[in-house]
C-alpha atoms as a PDB file:
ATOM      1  CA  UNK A   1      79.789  89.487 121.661  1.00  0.00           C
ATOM      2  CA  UNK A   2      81.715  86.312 121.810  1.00  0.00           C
ATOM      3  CA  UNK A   3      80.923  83.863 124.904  1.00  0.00           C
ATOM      4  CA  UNK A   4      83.412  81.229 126.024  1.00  0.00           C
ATOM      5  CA  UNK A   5      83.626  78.376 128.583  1.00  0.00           C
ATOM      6  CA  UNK A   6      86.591  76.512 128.831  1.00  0.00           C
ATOM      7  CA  UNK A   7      86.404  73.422 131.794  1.00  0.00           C
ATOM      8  CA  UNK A   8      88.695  72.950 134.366  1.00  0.00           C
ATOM      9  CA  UNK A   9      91.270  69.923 134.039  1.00  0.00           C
ATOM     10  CA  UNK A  10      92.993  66.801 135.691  1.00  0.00           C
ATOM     11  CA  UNK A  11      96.582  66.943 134.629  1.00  0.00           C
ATOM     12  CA  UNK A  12      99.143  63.691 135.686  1.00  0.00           C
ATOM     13  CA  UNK A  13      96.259  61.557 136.946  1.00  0.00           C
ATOM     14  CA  UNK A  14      99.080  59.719 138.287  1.00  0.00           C
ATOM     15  CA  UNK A  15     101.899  58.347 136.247  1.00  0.00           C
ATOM     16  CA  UNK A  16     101.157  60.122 133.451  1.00  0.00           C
ATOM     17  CA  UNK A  17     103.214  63.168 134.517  1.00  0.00           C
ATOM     18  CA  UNK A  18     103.073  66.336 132.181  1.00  0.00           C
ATOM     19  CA  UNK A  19     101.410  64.099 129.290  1.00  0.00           C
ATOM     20  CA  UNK A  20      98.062  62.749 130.483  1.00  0.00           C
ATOM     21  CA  UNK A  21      94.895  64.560 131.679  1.00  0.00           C
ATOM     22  CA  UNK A  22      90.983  65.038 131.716  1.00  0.00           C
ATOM     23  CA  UNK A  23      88.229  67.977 131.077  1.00  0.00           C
ATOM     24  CA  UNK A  24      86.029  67.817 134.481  1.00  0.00           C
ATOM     25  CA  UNK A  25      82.673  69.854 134.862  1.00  0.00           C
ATOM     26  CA  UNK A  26      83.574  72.880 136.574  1.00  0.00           C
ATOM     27  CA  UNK A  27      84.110  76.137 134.432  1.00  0.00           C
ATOM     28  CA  UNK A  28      85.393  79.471 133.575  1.00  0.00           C
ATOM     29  CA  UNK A  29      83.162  81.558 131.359  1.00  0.00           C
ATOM     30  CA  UNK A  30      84.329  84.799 129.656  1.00  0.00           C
ATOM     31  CA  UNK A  31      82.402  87.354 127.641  1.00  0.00           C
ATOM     32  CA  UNK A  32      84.556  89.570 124.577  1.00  0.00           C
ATOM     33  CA  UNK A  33      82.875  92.554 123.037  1.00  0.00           C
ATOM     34  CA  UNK A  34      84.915  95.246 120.987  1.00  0.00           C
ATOM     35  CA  UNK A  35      86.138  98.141 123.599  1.00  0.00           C
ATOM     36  CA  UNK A  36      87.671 101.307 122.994  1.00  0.00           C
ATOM     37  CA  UNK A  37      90.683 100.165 125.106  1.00  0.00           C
ATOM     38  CA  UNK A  38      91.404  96.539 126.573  1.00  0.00           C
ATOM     39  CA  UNK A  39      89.535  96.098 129.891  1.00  0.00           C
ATOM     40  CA  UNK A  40      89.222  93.148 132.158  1.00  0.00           C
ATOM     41  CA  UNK A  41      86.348  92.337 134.526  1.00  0.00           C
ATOM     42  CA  UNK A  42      86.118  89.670 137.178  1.00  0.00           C
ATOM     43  CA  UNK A  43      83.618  87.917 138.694  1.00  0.00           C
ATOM     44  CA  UNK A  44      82.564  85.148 140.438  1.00  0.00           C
ATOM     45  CA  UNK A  45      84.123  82.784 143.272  1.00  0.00           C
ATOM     46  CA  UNK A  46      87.868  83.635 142.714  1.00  0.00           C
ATOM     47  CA  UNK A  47      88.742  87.074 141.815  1.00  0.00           C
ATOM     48  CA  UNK A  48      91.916  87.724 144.481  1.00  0.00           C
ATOM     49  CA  UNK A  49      94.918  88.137 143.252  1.00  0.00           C
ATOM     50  CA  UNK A  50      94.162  88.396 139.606  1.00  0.00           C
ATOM     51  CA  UNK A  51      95.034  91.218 137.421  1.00  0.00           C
ATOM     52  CA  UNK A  52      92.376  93.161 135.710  1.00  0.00           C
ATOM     53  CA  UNK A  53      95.470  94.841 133.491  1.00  0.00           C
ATOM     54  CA  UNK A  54      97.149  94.062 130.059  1.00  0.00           C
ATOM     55  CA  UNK A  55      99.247  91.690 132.182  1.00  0.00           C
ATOM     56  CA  UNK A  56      95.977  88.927 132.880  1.00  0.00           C
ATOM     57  CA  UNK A  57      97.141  85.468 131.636  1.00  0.00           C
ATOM     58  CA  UNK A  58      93.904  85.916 129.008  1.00  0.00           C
ATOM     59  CA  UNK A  59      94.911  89.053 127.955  1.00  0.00           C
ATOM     60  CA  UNK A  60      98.190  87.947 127.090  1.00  0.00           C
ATOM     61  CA  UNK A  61      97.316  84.864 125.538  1.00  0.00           C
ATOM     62  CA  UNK A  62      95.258  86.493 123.241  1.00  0.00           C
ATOM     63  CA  UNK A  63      97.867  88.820 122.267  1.00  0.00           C
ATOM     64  CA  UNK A  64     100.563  86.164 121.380  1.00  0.00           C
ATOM     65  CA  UNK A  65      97.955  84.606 119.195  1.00  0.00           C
ATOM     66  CA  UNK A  66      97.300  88.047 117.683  1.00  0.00           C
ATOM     67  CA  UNK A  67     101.329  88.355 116.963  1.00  0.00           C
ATOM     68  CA  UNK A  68     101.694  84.818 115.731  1.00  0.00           C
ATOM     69  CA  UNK A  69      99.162  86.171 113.459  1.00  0.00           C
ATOM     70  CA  UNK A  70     100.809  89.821 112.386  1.00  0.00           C
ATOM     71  CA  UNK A  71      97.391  91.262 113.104  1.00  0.00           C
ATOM     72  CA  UNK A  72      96.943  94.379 115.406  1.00  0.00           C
ATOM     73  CA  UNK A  73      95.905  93.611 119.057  1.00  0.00           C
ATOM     74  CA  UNK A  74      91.761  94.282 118.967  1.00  0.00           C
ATOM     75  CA  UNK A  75      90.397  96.251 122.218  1.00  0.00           C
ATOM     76  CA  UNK A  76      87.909  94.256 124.613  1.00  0.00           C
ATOM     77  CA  UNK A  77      86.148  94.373 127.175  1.00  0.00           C
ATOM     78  CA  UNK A  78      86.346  90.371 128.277  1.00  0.00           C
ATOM     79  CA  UNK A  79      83.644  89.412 131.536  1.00  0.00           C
ATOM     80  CA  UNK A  80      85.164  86.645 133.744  1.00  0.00           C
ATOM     81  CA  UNK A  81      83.018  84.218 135.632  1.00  0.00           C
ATOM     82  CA  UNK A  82      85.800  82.514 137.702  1.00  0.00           C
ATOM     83  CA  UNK A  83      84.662  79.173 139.105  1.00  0.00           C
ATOM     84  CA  UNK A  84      87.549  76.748 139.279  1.00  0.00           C
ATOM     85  CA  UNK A  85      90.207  77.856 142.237  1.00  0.00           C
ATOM     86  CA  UNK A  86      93.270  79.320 141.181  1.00  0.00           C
ATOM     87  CA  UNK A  87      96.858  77.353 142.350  1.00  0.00           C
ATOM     88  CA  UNK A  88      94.904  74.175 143.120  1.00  0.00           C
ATOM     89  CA  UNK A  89      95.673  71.937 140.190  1.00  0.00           C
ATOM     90  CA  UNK A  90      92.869  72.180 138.634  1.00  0.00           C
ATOM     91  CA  UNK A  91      93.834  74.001 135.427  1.00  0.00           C
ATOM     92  CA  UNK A  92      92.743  77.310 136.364  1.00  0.00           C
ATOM     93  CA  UNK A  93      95.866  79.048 134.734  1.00  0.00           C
ATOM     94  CA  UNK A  94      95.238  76.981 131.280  1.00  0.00           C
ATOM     95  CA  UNK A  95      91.263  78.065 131.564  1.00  0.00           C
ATOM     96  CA  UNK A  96      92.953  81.739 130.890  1.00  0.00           C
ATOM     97  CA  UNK A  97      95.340  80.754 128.297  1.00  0.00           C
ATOM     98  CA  UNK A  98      92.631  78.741 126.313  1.00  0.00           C
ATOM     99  CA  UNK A  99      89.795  81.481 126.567  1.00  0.00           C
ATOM    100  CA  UNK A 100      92.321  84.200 125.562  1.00  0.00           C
ATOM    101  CA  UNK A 101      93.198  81.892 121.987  1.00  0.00           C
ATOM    102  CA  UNK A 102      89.461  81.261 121.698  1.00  0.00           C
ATOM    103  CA  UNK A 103      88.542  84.703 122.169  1.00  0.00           C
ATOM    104  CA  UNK A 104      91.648  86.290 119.727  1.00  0.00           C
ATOM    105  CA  UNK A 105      91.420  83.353 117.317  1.00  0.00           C
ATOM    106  CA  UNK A 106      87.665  84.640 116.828  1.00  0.00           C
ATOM    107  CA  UNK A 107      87.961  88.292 116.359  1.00  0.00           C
ATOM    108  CA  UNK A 108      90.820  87.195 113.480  1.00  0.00           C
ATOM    109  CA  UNK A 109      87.972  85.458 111.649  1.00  0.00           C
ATOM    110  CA  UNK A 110      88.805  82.122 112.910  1.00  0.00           C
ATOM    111  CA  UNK A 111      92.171  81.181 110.813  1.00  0.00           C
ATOM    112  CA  UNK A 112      93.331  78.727 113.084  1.00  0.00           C
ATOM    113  CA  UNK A 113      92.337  75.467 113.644  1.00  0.00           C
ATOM    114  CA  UNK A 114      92.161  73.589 117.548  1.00  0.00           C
ATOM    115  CA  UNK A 115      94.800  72.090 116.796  1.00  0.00           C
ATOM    116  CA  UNK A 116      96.703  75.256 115.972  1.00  0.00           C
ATOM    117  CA  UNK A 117      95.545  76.676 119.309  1.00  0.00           C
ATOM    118  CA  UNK A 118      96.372  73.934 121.110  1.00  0.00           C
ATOM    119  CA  UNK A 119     100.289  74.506 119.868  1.00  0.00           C
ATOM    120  CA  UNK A 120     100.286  78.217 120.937  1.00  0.00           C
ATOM    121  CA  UNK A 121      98.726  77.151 124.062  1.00  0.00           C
ATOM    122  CA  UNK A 122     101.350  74.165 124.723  1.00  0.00           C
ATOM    123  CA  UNK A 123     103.894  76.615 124.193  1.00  0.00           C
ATOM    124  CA  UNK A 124     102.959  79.343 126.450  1.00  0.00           C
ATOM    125  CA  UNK A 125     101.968  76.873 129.166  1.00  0.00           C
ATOM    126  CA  UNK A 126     104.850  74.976 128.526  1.00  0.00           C
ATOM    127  CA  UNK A 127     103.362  71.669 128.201  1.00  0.00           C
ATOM    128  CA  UNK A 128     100.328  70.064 126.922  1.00  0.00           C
ATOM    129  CA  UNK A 129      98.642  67.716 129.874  1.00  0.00           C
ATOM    130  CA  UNK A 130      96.302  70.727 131.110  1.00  0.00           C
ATOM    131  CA  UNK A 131      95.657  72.687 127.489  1.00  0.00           C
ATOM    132  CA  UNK A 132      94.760  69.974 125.512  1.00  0.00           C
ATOM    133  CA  UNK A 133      91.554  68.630 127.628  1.00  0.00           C
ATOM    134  CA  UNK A 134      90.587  72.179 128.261  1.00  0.00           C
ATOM    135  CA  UNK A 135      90.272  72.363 124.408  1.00  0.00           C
ATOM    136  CA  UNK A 136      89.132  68.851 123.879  1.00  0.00           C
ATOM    137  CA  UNK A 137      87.510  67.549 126.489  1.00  0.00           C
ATOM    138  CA  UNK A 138      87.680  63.771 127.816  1.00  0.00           C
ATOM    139  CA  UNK A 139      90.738  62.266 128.747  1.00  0.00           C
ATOM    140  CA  UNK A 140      93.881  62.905 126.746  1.00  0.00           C
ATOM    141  CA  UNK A 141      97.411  62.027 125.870  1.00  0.00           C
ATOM    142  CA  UNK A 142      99.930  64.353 124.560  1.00  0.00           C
ATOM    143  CA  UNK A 143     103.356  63.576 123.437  1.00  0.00           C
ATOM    144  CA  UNK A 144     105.705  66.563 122.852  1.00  0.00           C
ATOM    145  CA  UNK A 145     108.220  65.201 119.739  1.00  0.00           C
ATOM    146  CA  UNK A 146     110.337  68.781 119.387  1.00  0.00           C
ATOM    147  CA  UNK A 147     108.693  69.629 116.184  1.00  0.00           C
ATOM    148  CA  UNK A 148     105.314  69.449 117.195  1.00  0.00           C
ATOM    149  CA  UNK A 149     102.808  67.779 119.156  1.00  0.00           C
ATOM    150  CA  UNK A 150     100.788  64.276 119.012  1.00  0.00           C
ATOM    151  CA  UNK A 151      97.336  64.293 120.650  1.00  0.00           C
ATOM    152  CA  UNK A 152      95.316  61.245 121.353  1.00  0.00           C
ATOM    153  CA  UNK A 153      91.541  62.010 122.336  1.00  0.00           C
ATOM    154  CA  UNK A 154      90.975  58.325 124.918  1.00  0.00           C
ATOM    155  CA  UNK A 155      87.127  59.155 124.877  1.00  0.00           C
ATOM    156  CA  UNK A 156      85.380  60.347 128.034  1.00  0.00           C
ATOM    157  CA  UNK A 157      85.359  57.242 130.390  1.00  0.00           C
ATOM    158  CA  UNK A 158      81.662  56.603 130.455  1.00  0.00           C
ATOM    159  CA  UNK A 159      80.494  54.381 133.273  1.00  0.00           C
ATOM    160  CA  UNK A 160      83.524  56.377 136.091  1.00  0.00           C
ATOM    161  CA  UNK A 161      82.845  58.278 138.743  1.00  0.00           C
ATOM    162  CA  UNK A 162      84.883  61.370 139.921  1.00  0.00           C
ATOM    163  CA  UNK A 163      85.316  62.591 143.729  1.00  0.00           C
ATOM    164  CA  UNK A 164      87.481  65.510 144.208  1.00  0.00           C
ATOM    165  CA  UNK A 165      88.612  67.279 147.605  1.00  0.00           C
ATOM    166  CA  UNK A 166      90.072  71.079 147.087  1.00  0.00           C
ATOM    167  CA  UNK A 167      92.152  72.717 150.223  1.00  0.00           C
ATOM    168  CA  UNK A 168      91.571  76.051 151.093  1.00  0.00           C
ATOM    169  CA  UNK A 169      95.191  76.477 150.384  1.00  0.00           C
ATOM    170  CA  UNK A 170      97.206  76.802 147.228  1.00  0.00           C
ATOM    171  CA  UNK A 171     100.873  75.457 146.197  1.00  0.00           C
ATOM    172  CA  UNK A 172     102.269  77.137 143.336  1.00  0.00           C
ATOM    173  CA  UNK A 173     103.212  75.409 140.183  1.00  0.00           C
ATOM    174  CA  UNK A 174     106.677  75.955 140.030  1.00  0.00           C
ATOM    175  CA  UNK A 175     107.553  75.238 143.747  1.00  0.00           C
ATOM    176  CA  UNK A 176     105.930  71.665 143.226  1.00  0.00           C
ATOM    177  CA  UNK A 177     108.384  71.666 140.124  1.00  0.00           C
ATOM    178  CA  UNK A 178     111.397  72.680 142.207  1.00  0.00           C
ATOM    179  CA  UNK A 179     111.194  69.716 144.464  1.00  0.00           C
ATOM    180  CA  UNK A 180     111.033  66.792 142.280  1.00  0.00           C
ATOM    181  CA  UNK A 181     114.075  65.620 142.328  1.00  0.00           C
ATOM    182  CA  UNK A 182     117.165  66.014 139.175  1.00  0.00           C
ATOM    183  CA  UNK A 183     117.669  62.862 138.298  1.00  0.00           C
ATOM    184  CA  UNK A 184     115.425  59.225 138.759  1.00  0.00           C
ATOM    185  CA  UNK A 185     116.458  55.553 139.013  1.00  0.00           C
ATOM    186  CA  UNK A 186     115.877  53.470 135.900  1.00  0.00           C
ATOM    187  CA  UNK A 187     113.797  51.396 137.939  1.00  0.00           C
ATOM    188  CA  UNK A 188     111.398  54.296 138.352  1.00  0.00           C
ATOM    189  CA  UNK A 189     111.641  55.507 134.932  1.00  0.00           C
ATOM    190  CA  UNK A 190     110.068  51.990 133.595  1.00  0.00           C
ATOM    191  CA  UNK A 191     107.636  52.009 136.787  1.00  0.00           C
ATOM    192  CA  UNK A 192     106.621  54.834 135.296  1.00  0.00           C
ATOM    193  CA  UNK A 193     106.306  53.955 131.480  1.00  0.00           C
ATOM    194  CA  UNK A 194     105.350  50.653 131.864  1.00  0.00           C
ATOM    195  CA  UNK A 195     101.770  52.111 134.140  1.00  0.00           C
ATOM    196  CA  UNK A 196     101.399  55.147 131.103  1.00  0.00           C
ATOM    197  CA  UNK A 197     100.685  52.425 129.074  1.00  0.00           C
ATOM    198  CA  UNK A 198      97.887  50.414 131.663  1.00  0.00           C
ATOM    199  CA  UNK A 199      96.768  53.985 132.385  1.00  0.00           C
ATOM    200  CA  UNK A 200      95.818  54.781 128.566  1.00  0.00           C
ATOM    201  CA  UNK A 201      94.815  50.701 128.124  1.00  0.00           C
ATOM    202  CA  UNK A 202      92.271  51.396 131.282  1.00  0.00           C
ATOM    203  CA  UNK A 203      90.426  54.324 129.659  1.00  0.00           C
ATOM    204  CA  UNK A 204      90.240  53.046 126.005  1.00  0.00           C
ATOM    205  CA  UNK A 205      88.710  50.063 126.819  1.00  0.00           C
ATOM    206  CA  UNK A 206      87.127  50.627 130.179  1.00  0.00           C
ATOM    207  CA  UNK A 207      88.712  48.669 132.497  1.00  0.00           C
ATOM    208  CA  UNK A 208      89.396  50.980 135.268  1.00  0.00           C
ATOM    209  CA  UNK A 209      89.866  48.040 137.791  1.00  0.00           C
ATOM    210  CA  UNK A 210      93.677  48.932 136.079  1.00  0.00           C
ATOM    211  CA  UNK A 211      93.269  52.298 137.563  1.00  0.00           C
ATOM    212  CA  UNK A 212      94.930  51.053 140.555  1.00  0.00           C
ATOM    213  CA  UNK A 213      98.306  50.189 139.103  1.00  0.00           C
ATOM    214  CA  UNK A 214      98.134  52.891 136.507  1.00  0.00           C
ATOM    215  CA  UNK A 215      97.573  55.931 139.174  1.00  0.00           C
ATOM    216  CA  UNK A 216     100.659  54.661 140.741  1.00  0.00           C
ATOM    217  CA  UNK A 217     103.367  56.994 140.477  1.00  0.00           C
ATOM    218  CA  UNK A 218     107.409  57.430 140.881  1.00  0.00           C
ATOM    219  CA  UNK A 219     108.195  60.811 139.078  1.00  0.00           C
ATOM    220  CA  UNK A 220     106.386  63.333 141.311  1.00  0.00           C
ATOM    221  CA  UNK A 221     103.769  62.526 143.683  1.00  0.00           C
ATOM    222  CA  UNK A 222     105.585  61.499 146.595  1.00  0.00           C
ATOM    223  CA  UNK A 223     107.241  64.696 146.530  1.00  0.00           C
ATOM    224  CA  UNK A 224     104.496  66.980 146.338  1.00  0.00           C
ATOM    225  CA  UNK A 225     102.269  65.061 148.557  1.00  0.00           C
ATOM    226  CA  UNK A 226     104.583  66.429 151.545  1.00  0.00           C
ATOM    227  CA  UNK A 227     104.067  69.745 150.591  1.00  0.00           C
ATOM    228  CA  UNK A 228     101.153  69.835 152.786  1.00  0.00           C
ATOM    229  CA  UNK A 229     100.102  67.991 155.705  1.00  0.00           C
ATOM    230  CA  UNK A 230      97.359  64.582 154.856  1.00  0.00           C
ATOM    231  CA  UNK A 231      97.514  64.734 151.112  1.00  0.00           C
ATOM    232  CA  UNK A 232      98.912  61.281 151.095  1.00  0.00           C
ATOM    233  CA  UNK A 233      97.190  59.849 153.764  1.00  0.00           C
ATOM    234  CA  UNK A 234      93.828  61.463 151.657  1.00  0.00           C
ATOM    235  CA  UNK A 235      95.060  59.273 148.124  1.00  0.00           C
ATOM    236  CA  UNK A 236      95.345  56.469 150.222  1.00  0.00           C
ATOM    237  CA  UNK A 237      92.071  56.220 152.008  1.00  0.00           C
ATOM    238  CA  UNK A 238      90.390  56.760 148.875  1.00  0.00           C
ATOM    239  CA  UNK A 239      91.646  53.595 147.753  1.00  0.00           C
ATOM    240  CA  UNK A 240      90.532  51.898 151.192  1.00  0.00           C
ATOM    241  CA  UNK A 241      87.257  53.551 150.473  1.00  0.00           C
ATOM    242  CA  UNK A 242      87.037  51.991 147.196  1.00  0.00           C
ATOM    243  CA  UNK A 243      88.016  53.863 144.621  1.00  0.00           C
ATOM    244  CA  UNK A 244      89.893  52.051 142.091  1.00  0.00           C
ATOM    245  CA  UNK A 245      92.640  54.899 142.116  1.00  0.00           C
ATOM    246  CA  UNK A 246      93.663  58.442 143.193  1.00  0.00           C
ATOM    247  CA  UNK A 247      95.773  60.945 142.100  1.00  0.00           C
ATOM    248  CA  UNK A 248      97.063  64.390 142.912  1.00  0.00           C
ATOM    249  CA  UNK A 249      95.190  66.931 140.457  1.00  0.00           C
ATOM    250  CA  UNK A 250      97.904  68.433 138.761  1.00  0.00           C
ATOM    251  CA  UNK A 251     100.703  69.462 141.071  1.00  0.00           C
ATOM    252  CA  UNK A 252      97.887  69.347 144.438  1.00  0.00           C
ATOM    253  CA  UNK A 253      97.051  70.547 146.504  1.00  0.00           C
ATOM    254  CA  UNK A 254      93.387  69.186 145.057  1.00  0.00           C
ATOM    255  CA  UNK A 255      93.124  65.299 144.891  1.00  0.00           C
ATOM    256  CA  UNK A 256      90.942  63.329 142.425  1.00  0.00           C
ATOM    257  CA  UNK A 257      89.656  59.579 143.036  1.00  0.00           C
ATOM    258  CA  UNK A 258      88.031  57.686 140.519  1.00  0.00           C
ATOM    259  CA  UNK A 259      85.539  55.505 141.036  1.00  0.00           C
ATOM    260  CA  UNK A 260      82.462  53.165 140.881  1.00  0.00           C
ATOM    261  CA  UNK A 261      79.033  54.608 139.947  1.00  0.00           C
ATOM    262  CA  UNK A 262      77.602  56.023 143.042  1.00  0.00           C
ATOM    263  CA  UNK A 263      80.734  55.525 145.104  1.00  0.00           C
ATOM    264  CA  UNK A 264      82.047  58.933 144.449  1.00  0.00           C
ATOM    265  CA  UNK A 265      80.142  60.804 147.494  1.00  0.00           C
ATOM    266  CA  UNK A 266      81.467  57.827 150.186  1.00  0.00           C
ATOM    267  CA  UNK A 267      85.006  58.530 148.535  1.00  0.00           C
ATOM    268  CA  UNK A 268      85.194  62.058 148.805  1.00  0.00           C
ATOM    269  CA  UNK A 269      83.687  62.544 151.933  1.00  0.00           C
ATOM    270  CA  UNK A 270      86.105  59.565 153.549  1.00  0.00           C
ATOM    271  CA  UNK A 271      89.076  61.626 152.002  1.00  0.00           C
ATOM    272  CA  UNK A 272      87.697  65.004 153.290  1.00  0.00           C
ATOM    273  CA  UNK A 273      87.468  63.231 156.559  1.00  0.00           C
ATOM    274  CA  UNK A 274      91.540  62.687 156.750  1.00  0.00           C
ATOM    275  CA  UNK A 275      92.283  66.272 155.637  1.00  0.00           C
ATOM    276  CA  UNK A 276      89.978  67.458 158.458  1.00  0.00           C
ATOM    277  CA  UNK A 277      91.845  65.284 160.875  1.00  0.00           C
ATOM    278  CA  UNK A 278      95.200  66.927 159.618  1.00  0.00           C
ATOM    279  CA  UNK A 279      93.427  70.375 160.273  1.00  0.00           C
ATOM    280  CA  UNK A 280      93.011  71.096 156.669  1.00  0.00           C
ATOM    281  CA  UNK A 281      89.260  72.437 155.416  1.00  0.00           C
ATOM    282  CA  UNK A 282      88.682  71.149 152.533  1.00  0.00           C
ATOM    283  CA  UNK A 283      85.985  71.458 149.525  1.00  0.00           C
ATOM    284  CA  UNK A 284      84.580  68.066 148.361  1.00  0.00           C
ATOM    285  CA  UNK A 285      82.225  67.268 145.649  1.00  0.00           C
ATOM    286  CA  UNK A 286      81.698  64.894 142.827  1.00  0.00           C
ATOM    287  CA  UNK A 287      81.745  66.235 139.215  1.00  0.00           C
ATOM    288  CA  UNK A 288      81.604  64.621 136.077  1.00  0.00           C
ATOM    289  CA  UNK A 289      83.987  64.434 132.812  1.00  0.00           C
ATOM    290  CA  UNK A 290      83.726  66.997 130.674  1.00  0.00           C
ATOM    291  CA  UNK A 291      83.479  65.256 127.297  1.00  0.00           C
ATOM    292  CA  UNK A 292      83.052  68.848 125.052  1.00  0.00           C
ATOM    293  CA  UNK A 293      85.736  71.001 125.767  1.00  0.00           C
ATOM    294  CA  UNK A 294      85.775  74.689 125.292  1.00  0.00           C
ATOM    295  CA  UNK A 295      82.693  76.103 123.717  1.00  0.00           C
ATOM    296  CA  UNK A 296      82.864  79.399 121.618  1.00  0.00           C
ATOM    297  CA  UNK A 297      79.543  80.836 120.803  1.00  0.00           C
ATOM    298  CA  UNK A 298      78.594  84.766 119.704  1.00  0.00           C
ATOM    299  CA  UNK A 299      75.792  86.097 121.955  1.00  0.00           C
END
């Protein structure tokens, strides 16, 4: 049997939109064994909604490795331990498509390397910012050039502390895509370049005072932040609170602060406090960065 755990992820972290994220520790875990016909099992916290069919995200993602391959599909029975909330921005969707490479990638004999999977995976997700710190871990960069793809690993950002809030709602991926508007102002487009570039300077050398600028964002966040009621009033109190920035996770509804050592708890509970006050219950807690990755072992 084959055991993986692939983390959750922080994609965007602000103005790095659709090329920047981080590996946080919260995880889903799947167990593979040979079956005589593909079956999929859930379990744990988040199990609506999901199909237990040939049609599961991990199912399918192992397949397409599998036919990049030429190699028949191999019956399992794959366990799912599903801890990080589905439509939230936290990565749950690229949890599936990385455990489903993992898992086919190892009943192949292992002929592709992580940065092979993280190509398939880039192209069924349909960018990188999510895939490649759920394979990596840390905090990443990803540039998409048309032939292939450059990854930068920028280390794990010892010395920062994460607070997270989660609503008990969800927004869906490609409405938060639908509302961002056609075309931007020049102005914005350098806003935006010029605070990629503090944002990746800030975590490679570990000056997140720079957080604050770099977080900052023109492309997307204003956008999606009215897609429910508090979320920016929530990014901004986290900065009152003292965080040195905050960002929507991904396209929301989940936000992520980053912070001081020991700070983190004050942060997210002043940020839950504002979602409360806009009727919204929330789930706060303070994880770390995952600095591993997804982890493969036979059990």
């Amino acid at each position: 049997m084959l055991e993986v755990r692939v983390p959750a992820t922080s994609a965007n972290l602000g103005a790095g939109f659709d090329c920047m994220g981080l590996a946080v520790k919260l995880y889903n875990s799947f167990v593979a064994a040979p079956a005589p016909q593909p079956e999929v099992v859930l379990g744990g916290d988040y199990t609506d909604n999901i199909s237990t069919g040939t049609n599961n995200l991990l199912w399918r993602s192992a397949c397409a490795l599998w036919d990049r391959l030429r190699v028949p599909h191999t019956p399992l029975r794959i366990c799912c331990e599903n801890h990080v909330p589905p439509s939230r921005g936290l990565g749950s969707s690229s949890t599936a498509v990385v455990g489903g490479l993992l898992i086919a990638n190892h009943f192949a004999g292992e002929p592709l390397s992580r940065f092979e999977l993280l190509e398939i995976a880039t192209e069924i997700e349909g960018h990188p910012d999510n895939v490649a710190p759920a394979l990596y871990g840390g905090v990443t960069l990803t540039v998409m050039t048309g032939e292939s793809i450059i990854f930068r690993g920028l280390g794990s950002a010892p010395g920062l502390c994460l607070a997270v809030i989660v609503p008990d709602f969800t927004v869906e991926t490609e409405k938060a895509r639908s509302i961002l508007p056609r075309r931007v102002a020049r102005s914005d487009a350098v806003f935006n370049a010029s605070r990629v570039g503090l944002l990746t300077d800030a975590f490679l050398r570990g000056e997140y005072e720079l957080l604050k600028a770099g977080t900052e964002d023109r492309l997307h966040q204003e956008w999606r932040a009215e897609l429910a009621p508090g979320l920016g009033s929530a990014l901004k109190t986290a900065r009152e609170a003292g965080a040195y920035g905050a960002a929507l996770s991904g396209s929301g509804p989940t936000v992520i602060a980053f912070c001081r050592p020991n700070a983190g708890e004050e942060v997210a509970e002043a940020m839950a406090g504002v979602m409360r006050e806009y009727g919204v219950n929330v789930r706060a807690f303070v994880p770390e960065i995952d600095a591993e990755g997804a982890v493969a072992r036979e059990i």
